[in-house]
C-alpha atoms as a PDB file:
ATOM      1  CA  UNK A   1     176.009 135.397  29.959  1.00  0.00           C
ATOM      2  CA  UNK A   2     175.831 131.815  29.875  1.00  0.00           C
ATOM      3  CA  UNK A   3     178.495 129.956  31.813  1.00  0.00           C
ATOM      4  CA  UNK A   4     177.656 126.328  31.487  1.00  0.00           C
ATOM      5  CA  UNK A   5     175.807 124.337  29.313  1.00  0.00           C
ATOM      6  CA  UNK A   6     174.043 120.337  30.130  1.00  0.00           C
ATOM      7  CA  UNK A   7     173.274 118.538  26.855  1.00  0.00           C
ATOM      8  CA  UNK A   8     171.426 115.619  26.612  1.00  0.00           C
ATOM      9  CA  UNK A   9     171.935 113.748  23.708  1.00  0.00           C
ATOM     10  CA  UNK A  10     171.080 110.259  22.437  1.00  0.00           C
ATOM     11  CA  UNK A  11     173.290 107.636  20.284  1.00  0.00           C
ATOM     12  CA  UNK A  12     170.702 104.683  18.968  1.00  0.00           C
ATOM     13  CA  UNK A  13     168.407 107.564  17.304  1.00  0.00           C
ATOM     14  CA  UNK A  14     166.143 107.673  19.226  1.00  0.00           C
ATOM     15  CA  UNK A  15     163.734 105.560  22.428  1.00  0.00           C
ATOM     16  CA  UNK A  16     166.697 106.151  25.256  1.00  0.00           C
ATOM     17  CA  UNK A  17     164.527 108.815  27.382  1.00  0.00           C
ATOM     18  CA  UNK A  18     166.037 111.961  27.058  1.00  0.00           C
ATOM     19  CA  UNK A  19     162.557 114.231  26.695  1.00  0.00           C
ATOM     20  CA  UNK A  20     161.916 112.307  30.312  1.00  0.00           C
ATOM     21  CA  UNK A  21     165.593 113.195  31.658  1.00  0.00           C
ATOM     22  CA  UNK A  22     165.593 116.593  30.330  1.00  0.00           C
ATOM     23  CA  UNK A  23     162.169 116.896  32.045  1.00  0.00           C
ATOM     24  CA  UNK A  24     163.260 115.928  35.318  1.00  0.00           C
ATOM     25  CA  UNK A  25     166.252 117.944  35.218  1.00  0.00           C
ATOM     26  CA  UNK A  26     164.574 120.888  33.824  1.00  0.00           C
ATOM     27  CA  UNK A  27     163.748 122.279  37.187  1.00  0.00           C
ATOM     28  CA  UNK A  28     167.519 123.104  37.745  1.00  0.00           C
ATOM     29  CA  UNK A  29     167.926 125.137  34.447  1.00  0.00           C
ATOM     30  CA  UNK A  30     166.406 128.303  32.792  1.00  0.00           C
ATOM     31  CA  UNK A  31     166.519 127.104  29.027  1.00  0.00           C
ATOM     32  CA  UNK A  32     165.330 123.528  27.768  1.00  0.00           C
ATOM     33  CA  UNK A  33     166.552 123.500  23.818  1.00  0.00           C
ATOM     34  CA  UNK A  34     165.992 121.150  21.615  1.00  0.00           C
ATOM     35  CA  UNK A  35     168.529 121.811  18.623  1.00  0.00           C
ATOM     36  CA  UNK A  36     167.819 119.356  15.989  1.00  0.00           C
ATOM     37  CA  UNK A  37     164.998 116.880  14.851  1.00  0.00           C
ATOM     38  CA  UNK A  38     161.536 116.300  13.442  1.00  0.00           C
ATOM     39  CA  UNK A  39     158.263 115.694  14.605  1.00  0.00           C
ATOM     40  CA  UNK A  40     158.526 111.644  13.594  1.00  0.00           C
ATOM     41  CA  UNK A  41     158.925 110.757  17.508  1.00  0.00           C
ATOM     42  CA  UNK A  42     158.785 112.824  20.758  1.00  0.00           C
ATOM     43  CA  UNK A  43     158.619 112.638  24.547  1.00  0.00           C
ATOM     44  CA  UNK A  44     155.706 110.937  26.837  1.00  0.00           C
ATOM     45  CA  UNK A  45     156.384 112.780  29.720  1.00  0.00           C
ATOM     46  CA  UNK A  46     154.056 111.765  33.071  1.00  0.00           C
ATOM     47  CA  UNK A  47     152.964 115.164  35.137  1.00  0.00           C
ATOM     48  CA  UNK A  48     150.990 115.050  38.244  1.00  0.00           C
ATOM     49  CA  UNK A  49     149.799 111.841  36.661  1.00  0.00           C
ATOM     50  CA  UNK A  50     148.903 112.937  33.613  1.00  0.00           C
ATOM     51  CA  UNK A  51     150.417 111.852  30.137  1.00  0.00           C
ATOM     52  CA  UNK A  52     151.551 114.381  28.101  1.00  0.00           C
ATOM     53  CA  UNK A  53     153.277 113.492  24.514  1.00  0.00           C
ATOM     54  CA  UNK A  54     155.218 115.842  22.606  1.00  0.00           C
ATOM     55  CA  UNK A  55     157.233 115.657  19.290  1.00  0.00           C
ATOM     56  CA  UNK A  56     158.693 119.053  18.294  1.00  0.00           C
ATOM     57  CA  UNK A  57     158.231 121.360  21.991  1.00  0.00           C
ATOM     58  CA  UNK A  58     160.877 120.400  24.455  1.00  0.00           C
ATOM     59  CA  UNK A  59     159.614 119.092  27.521  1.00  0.00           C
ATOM     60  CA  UNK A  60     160.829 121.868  29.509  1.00  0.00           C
ATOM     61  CA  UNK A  61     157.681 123.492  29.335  1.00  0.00           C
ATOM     62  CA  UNK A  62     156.095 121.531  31.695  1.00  0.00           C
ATOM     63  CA  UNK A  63     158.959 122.687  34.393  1.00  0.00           C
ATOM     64  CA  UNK A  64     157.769 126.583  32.942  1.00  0.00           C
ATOM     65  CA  UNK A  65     161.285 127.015  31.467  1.00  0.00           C
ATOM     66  CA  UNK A  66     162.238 128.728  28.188  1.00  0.00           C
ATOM     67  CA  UNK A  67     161.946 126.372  25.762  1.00  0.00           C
ATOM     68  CA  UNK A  68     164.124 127.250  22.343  1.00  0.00           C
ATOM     69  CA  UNK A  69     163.492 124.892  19.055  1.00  0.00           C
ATOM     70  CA  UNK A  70     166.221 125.478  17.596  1.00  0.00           C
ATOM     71  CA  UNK A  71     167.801 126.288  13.943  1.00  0.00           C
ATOM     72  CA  UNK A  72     168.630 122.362  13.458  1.00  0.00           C
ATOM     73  CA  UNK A  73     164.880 121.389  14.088  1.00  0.00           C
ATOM     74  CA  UNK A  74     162.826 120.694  10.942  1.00  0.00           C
ATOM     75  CA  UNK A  75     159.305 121.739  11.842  1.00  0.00           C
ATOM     76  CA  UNK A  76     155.656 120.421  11.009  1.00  0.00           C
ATOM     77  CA  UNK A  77     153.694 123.917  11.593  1.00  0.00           C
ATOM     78  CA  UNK A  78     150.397 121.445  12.027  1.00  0.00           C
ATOM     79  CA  UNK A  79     151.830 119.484  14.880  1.00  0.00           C
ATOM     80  CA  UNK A  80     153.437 122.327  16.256  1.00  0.00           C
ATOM     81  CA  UNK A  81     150.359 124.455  16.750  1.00  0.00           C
ATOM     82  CA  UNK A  82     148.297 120.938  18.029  1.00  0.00           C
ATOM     83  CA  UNK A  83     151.213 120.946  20.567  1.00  0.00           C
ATOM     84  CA  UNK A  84     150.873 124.532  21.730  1.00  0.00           C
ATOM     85  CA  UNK A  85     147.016 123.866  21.747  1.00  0.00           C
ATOM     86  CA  UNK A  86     146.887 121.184  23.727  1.00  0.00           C
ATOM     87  CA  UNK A  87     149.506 122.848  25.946  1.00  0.00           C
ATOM     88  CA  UNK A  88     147.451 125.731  26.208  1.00  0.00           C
ATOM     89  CA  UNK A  89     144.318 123.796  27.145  1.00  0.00           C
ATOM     90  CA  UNK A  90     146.144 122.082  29.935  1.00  0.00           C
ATOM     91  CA  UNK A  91     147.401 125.479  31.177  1.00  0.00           C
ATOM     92  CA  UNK A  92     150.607 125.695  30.218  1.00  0.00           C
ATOM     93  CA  UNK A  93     152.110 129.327  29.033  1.00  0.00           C
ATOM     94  CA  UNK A  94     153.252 128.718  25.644  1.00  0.00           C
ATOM     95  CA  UNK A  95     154.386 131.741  25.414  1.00  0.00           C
ATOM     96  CA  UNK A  96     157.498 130.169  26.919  1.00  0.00           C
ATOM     97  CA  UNK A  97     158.236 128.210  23.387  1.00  0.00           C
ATOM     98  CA  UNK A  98     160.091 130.225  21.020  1.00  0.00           C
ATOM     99  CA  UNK A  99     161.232 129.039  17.386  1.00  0.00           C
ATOM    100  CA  UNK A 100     164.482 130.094  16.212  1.00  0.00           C
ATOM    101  CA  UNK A 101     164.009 131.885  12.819  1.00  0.00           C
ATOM    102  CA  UNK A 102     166.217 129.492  11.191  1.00  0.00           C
ATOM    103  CA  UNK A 103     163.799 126.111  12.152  1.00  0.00           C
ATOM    104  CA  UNK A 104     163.371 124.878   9.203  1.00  0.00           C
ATOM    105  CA  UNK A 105     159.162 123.973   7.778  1.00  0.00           C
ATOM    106  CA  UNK A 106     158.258 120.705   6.444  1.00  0.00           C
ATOM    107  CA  UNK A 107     155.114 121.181   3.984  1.00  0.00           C
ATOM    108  CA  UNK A 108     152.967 119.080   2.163  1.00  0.00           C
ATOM    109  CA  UNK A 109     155.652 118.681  -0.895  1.00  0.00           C
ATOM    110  CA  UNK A 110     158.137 117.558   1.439  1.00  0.00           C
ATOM    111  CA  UNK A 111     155.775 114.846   3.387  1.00  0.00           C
ATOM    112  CA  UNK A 112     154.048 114.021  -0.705  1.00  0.00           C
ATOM    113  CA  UNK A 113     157.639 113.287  -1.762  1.00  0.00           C
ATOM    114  CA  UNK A 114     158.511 111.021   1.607  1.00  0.00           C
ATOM    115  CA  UNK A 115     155.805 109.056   1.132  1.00  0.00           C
ATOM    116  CA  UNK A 116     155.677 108.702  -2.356  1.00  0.00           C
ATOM    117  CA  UNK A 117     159.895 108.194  -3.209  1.00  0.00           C
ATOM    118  CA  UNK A 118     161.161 107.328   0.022  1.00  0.00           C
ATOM    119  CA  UNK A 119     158.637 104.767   1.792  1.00  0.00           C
ATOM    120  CA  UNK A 120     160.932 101.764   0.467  1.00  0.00           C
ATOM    121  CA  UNK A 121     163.606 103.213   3.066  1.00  0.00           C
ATOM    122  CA  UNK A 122     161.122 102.800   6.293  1.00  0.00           C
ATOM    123  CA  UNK A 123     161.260 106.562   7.161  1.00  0.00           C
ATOM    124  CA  UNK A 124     158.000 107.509   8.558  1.00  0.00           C
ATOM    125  CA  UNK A 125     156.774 109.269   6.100  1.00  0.00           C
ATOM    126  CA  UNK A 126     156.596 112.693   7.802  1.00  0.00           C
ATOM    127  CA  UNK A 127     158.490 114.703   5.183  1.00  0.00           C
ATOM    128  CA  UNK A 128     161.800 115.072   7.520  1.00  0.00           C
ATOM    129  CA  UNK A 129     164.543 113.677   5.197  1.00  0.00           C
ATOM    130  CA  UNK A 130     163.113 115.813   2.276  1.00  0.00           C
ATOM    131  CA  UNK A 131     163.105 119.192   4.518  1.00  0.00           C
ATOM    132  CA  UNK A 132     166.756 118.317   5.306  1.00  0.00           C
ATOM    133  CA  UNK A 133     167.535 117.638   1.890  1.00  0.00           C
ATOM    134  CA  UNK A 134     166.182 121.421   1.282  1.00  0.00           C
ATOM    135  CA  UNK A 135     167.969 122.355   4.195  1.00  0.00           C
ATOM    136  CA  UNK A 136     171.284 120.991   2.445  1.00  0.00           C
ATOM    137  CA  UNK A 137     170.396 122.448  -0.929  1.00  0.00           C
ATOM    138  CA  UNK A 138     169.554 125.904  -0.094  1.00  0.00           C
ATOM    139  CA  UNK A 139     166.032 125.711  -1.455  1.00  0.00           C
ATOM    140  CA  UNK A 140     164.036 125.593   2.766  1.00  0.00           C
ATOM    141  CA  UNK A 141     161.377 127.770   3.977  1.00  0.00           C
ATOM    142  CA  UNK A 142     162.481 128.681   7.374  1.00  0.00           C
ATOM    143  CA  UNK A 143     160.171 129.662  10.092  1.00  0.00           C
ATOM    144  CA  UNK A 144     161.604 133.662   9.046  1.00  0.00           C
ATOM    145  CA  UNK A 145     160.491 133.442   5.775  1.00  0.00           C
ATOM    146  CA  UNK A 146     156.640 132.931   7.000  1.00  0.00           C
ATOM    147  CA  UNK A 147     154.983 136.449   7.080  1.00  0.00           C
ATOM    148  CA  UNK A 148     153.681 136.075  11.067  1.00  0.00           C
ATOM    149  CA  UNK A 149     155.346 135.446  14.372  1.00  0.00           C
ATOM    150  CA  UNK A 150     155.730 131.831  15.168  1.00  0.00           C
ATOM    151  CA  UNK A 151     156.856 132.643  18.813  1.00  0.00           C
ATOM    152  CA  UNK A 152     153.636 133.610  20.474  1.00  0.00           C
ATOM    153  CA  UNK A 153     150.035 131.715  20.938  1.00  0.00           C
ATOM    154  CA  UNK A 154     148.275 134.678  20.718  1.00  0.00           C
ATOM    155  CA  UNK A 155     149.607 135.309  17.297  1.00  0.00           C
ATOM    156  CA  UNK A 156     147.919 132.128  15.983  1.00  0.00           C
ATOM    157  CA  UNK A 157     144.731 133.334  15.217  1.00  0.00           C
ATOM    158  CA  UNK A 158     144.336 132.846  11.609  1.00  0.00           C
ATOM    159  CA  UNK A 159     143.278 129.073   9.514  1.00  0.00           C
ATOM    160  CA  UNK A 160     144.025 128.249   6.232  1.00  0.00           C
ATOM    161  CA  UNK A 161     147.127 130.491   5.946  1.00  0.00           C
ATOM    162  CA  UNK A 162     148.764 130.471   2.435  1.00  0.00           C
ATOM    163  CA  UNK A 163     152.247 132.504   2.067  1.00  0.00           C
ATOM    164  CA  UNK A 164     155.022 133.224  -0.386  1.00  0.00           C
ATOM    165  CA  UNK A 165     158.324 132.320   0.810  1.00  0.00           C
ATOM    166  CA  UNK A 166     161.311 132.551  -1.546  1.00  0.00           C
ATOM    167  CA  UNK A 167     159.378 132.816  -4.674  1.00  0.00           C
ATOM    168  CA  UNK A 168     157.684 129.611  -4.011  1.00  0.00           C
ATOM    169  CA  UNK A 169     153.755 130.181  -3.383  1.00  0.00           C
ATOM    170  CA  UNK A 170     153.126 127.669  -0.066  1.00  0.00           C
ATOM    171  CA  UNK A 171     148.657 127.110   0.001  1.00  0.00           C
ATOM    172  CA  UNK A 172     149.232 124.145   2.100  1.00  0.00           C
ATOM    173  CA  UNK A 173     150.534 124.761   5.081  1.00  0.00           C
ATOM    174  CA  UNK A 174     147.236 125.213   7.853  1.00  0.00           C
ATOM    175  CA  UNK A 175     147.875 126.732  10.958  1.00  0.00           C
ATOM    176  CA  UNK A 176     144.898 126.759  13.124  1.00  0.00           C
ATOM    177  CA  UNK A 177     144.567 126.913  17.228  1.00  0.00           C
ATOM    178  CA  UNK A 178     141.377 127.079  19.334  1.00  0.00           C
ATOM    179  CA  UNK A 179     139.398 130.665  18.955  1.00  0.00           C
ATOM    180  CA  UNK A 180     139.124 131.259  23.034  1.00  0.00           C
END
């Protein structure tokens, strides 16, 4: 049972620090969570020297805690599996990351829309506000809808994935890591 609970949490959206607090202070806890957010920023975190940027993993991997991305995170499935790729590469155990089945996946429509409706607004053009806006209207495709696990590396074998999720036929989403 959990009986106490640190959050770190930011109030200017944003650029105060808190992937390089929560990755100091990771060492002292056995979950790092990240519960809501896109992939539009992330964390430069500094380990033995080298730079490591992240934008949707939370930076308690590199303390080899549990790291949950939670139900509130809207998730870019391409950035996500360069994350875990490079991660891997450097040695990390991704297996450590797990995605809550309620994350909820940005695709191609979502970033198309962004860029094409909302640029005016200075978003970044990821496709975040429009995944929310699914979120809100009960149309998503969360990471349980996809047909394969999303919480181990080894299960990320497969390119050019296409799925059905709620009716709606998904051919863009790629997922692709290293064939080792």
């Amino acid at each position: 049972m959990i009986e106490a609970v640190d959050i770190i949490y930011g109030l200017a959206w944003g650029d105060e620090g808190k992937g390089k607090i929560a990755n100091a202070k990771a060492k002292h806890y056995d979950y790092v969570c990240r519960w809501n957010g896109g992939p539009n920023a992330g964390h430069t975190v500094y380990v033995k020297g080298k730079k490591y940027k992240t934008h949707s993993i939370p930076s308690g991997i590199f303390a080899g805690k549990k790291c949950i991305v939670g139900p509130g995170c809207v998730i870019n499935m391409d950035k996500m599996l360069e994350e875990l790729r490079m991660l891997t590469l450097a040695g990390y155990d991704v297996n450590l990351v797990k995605i809550h089945p309620n994350a909820h996946i940005i695709t191609e429509d979502h970033i198309a829309y962004d860029k094409q409706f909302l640029s005016h607004l200075g978003t970044t053009a990821q496709g975040i506000a429009p995944c929310y806006a699914d979120k809100m209207l009960r149309r998503e495709i969360r990471r349980s809808n996809l047909s394969l696990s999303l919480c181990r590396a080894r299960d990320f074998r497969a390119t050019n994935i296409s799925f059905t999720a709620q009716g709606r036929s998904i051919s863009h989403v790629h997922l692709q890591l290293p064939t080792s």
